[in-house]
Protein backbone atom coordinates (compact mmCIF):
# COMPACT_ATOMS: atom_id res chain seq x y z
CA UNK A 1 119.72 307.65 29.66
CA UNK A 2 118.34 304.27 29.91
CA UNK A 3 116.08 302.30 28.03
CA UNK A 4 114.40 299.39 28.91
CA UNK A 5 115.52 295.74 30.04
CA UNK A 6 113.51 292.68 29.40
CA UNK A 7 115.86 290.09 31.09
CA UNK A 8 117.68 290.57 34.37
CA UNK A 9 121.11 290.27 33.92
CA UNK A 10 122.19 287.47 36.40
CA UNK A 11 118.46 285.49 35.66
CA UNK A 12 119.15 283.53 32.00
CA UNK A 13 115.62 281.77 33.11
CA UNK A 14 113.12 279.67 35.08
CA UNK A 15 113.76 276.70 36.82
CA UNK A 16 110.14 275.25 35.02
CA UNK A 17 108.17 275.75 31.97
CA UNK A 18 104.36 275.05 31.41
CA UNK A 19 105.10 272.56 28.17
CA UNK A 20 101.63 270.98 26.56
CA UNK A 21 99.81 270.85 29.75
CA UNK A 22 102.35 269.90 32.37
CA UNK A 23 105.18 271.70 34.12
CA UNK A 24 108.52 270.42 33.37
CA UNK A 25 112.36 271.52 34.05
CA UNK A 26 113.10 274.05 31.98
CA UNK A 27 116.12 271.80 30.97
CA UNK A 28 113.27 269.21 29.33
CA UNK A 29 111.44 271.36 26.86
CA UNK A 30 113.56 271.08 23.91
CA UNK A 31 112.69 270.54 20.26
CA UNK A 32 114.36 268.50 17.45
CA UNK A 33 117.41 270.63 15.70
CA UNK A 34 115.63 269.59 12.87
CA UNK A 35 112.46 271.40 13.69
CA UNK A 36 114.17 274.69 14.60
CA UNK A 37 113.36 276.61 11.63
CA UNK A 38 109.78 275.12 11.18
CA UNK A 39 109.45 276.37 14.96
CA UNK A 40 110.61 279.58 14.49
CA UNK A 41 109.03 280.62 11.18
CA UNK A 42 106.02 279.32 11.74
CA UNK A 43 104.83 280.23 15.09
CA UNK A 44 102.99 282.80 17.17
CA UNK A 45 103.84 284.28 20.98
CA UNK A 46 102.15 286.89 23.37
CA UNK A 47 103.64 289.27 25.63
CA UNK A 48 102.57 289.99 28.96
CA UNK A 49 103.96 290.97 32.29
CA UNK A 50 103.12 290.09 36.49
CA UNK A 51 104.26 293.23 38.67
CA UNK A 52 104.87 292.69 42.37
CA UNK A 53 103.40 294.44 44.53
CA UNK A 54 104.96 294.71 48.04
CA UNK A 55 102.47 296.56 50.17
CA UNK A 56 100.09 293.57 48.87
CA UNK A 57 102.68 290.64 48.75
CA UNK A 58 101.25 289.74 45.49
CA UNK A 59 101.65 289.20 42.17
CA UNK A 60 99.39 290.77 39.74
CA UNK A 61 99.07 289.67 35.92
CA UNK A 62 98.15 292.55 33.76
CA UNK A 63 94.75 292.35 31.59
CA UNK A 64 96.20 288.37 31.20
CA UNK A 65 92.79 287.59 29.46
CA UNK A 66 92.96 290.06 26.88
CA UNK A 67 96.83 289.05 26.12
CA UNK A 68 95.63 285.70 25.91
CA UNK A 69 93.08 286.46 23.35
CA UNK A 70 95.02 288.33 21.54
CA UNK A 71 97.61 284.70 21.69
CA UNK A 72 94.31 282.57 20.27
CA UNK A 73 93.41 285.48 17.43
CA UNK A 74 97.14 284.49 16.49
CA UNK A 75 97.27 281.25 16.25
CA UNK A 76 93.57 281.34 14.05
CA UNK A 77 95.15 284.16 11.73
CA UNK A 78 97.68 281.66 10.69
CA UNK A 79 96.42 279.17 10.66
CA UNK A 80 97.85 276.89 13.82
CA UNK A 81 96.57 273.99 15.68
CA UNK A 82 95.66 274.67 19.40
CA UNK A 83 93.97 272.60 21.59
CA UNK A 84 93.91 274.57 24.26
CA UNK A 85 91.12 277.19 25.48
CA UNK A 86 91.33 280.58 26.72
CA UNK A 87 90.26 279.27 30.31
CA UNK A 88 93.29 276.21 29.83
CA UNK A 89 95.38 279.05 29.12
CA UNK A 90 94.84 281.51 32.09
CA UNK A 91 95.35 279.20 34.44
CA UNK A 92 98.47 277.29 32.69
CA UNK A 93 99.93 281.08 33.50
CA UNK A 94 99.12 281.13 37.05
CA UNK A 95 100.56 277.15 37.70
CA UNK A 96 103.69 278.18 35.70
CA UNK A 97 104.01 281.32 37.95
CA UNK A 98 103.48 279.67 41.07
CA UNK A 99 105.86 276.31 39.82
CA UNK A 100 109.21 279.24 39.51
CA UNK A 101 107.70 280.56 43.29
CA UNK A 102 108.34 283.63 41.54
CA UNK A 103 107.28 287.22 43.88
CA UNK A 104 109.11 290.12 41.59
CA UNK A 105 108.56 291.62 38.18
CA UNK A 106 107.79 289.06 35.74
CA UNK A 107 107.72 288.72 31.69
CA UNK A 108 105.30 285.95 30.53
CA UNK A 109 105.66 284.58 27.20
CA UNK A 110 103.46 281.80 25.53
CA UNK A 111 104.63 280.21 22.80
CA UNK A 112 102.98 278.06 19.89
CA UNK A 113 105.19 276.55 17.14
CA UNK A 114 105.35 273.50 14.59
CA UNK A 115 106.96 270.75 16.35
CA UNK A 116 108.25 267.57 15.10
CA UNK A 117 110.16 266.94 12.17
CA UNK A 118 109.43 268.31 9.21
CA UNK A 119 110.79 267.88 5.69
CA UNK A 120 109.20 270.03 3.73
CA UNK A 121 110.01 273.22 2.91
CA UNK A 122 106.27 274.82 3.53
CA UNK A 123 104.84 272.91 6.54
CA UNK A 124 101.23 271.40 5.94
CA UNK A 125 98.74 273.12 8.09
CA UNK A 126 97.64 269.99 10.05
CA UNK A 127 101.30 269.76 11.21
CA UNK A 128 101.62 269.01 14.59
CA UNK A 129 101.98 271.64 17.14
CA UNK A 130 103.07 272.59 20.79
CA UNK A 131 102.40 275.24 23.49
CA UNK A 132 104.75 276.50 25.94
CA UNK A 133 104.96 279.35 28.59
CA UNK A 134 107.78 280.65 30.01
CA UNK A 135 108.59 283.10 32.32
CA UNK A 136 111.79 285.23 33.68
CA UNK A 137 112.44 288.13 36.09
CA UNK A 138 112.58 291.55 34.20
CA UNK A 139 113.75 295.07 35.72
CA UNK A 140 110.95 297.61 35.25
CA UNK A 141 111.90 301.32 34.40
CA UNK A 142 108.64 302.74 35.53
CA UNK A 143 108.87 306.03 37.48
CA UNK A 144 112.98 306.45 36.61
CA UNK A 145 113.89 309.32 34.35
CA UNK A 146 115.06 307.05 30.84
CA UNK A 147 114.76 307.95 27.27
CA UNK A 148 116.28 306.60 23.80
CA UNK A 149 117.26 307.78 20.64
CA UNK A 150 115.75 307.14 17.54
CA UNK A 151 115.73 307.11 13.85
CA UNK A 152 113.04 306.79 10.81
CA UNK A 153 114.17 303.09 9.41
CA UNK A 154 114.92 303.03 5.55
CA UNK A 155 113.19 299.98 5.53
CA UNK A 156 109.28 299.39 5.25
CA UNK A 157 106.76 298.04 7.55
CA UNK A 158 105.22 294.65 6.31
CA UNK A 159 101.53 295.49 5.63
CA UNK A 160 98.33 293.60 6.11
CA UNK A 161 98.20 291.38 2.86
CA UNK A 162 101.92 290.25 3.14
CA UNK A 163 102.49 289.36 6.82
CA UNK A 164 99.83 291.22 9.01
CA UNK A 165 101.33 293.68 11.98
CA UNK A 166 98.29 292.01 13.85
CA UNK A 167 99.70 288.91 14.13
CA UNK A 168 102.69 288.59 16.98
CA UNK A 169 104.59 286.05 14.59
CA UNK A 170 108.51 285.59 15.28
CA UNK A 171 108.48 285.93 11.50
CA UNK A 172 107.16 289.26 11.84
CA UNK A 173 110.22 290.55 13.86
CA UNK A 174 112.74 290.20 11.33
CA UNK A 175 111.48 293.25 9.35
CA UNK A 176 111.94 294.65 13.32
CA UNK A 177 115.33 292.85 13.56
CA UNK A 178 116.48 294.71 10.05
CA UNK A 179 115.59 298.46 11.10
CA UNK A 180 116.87 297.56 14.52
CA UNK A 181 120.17 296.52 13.44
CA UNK A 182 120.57 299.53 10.93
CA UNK A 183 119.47 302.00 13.73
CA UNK A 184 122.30 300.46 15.80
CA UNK A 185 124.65 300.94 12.91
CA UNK A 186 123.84 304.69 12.68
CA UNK A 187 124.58 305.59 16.36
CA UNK A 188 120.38 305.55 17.37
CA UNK A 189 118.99 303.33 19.75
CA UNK A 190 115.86 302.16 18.15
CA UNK A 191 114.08 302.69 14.69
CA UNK A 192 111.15 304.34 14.14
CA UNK A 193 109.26 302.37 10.95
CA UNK A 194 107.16 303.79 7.87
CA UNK A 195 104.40 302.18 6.18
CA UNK A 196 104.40 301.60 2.11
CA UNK A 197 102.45 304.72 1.83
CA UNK A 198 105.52 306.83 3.62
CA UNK A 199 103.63 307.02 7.07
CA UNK A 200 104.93 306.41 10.75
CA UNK A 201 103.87 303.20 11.81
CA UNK A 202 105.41 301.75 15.20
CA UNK A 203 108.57 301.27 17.09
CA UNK A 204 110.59 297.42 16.58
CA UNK A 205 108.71 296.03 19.61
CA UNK A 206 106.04 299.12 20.81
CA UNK A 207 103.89 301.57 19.54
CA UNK A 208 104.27 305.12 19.65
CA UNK A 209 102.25 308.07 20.40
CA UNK A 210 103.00 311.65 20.06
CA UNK A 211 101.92 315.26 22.53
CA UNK A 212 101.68 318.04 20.34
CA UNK A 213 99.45 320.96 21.91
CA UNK A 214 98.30 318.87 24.87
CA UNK A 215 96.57 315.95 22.25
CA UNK A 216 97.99 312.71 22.19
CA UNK A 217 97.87 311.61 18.25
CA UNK A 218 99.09 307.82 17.57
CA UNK A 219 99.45 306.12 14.23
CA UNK A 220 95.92 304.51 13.45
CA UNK A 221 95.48 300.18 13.29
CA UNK A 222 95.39 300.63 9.54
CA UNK A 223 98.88 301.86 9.50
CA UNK A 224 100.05 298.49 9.94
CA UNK A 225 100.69 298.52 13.63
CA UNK A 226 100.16 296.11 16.61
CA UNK A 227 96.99 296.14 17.97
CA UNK A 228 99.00 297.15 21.36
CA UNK A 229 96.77 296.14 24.45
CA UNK A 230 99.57 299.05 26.30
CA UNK A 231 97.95 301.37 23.31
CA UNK A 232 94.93 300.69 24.01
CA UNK A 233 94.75 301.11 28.14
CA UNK A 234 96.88 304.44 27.55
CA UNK A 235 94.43 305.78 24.61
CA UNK A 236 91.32 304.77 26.12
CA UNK A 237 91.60 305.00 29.71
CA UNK A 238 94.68 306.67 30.99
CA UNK A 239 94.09 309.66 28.72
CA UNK A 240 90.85 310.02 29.47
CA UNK A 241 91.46 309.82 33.19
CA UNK A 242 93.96 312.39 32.84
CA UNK A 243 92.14 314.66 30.41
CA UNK A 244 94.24 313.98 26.94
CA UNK A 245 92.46 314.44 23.90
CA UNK A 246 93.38 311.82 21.51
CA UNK A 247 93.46 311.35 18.22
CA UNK A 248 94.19 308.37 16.04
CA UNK A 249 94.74 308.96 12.44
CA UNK A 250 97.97 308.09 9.83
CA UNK A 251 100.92 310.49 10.89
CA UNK A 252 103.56 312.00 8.68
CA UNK A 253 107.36 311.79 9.28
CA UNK A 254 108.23 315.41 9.90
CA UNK A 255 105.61 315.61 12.42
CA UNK A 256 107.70 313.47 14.95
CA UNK A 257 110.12 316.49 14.56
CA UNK A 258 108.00 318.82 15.44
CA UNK A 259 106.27 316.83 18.38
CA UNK A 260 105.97 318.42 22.30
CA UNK A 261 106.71 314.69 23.43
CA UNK A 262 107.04 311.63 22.10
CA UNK A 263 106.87 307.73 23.87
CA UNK A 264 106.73 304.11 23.07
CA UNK A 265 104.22 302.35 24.92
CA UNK A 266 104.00 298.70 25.26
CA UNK A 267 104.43 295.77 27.21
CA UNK A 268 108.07 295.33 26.82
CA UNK A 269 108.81 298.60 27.01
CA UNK A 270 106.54 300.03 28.92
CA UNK A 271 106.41 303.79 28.75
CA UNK A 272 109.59 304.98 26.74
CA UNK A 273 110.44 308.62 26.37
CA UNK A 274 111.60 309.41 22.66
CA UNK A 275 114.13 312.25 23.43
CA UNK A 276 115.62 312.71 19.89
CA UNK A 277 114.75 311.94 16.38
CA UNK A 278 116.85 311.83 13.49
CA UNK A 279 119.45 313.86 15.79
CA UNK A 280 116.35 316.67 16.37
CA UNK A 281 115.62 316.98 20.05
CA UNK A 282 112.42 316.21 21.53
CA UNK A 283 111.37 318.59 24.47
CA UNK A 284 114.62 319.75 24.59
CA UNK A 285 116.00 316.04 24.93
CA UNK A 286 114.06 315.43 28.40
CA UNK A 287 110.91 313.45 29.07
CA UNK A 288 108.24 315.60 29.47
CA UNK A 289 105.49 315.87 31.87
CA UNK A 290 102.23 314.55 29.94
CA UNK A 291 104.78 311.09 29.59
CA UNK A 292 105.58 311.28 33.22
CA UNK A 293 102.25 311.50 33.95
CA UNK A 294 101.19 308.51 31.43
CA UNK A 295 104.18 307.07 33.09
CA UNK A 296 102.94 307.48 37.04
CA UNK A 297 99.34 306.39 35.65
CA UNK A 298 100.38 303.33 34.25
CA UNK A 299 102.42 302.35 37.16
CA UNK A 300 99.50 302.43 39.14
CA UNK A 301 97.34 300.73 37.59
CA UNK A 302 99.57 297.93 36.38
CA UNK A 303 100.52 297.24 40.23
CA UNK A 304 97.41 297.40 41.75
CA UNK A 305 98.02 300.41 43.61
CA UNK A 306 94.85 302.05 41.51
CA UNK A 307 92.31 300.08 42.37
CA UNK A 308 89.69 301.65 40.02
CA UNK A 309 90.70 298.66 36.95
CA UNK A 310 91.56 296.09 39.67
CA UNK A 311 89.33 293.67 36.70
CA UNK A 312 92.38 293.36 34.59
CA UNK A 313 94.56 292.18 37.38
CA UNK A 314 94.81 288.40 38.23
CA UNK A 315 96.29 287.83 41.29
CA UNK A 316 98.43 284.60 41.48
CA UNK A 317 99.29 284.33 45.02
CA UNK A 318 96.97 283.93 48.23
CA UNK A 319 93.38 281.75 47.91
């Protein structure tokens, strides 16, 4: 089985980059060595993806504003600078998209970090800071049979009043990075992570959402998850389009055994079948048909071929 693929293999990246306002070569936006760390640690990013649609010739950014938001509710949670709007934003996406002339799949990511040189150890919060977005080819797994193999993590999730799950922070990811790299050392292909309290939060990069008796049930915000804007078009409109019951509410480890189905959903991943967990099989160790349907329902609607939420689609090419 295969999972899923951020980066196409023979693309390492764009020829430009949207860099504070102006598209340069991508060779041009560098930073200081000395302000690596400072621009790591400290910094926020958003996630988003452009699908191609061919029948269309266009490119179509999914629910860009809300991802952007999302970017801004970042950057205020930890305090930042920004100086740029959510308006400056959108359209810095679209001129960055149309700069790389790209027409296939695409992963967005903007990008705000401390730049300059810092000395001390904890930077002070008026330090200077820069935007980027960059951009890259990715190879969707939408609609192809795929599925991973997981494991509950024996580390914790980082809760709200030590590094909030809200925030997309690069510093966030290392708790990721550390079940990651121990589910890779036990044979699985991704963790699965529990909160202080012992309950299932999220995936390293994706939420997750369970079928048991034809009702979806997903770990609850509170958990200490991301609040997913893939979770929320699959809780609140693709399952209701399709007739799933949901219910979100804190979930208990041994009910991923017992599950119907089981999927990641985000923007990374997309839609992920879960086909084994902690070596138990899930639906006999195939994805199962309410997935393939959440599957077929997001493709749609994420390419513009359902043209019932054409509002969260910004089209880049054409007028």
């Amino acid at each position: 089985m295969k999972t899923a693929s951020l980066v196409s293999k023979d693309v390492e990246h764009a020829d430009s980059i949207w860099h504070n306002g102006i598209i340069s070569p991508w060779t041009d936006a560098t930073v200081p060595v000395r302000s690596v760390g400072h621009a790591s640690v400290a910094s926020v990013f958003e996630g988003i993806k452009a699908y191609w649609n061919t029948e269309n010739q266009q490119l179509y950014v999914f629910r860009l504003k809300e991802h952007m938001q999302r970017f801004l509710d970042s950057i205020k949670i930890v305090r930042l600078g920004n100086r740029y709007t959510l308006a400056n934003l959108i359209q810095a996406t679209i001129d960055v998209l149309k700069a790389n002339k790209l027409k296939e799949d695409t992963y967005i990511r903007p990008w705000n970090f401390l730049s300059g040189i810092i000395y001390e150890q904890i930077a002070p919060a008026d330090s200077p800071t820069d935007v980027i977005i960059d951009t890259w080819p990715f190879n969707s797994m939408m609609g192809k049979e795929r599925g991973c193999r997981v494991c509950v993590s024996s580390w914790t999730r980082i809760s709200d009043n030590v590094l909030p799950p809200r925030v997309k922070t690069f510093s966030n990811y290392h708790n990721s990075r550390l079940a990651s790299i121990e589910a890779t050392a036990n044979g699985y292909d991704w963790p699965l992570i529990l909160n202080e309290h012992q309950k299932v939060t999220e995936g390293p990069g994706a939420c997750v959402g369970l079928i048991r008796n034809g009702v979806m049930i997903t770990p609850d915000i509170p958990s200490g998850i991301m609040e997913s804007i893939t979770r929320d078009t699959i809780l609140h409109t693709i399952a209701k389009d399709l007739g799933i019951p949901v219910i979100e509410r804190a979930v208990d480890r041994t009910e991923l055994y017992i599950a119907d189905e089981i999927f990641f959903m985000g923007t990374g991943w997309e839609v992920l079948p879960i086909l084994e967990v902690d070596g138990l099989p899930i639906n006999k160790g195939e994805m199962g048909p309410i997935t393939k349907a959440i599957d077929h329902a997001y493709h749609d609607i994420v390419r513009g071929i359902n043209q019932k939420y054409s509002q969260w689609l910004t089209p880049v090419w054409g007028e």
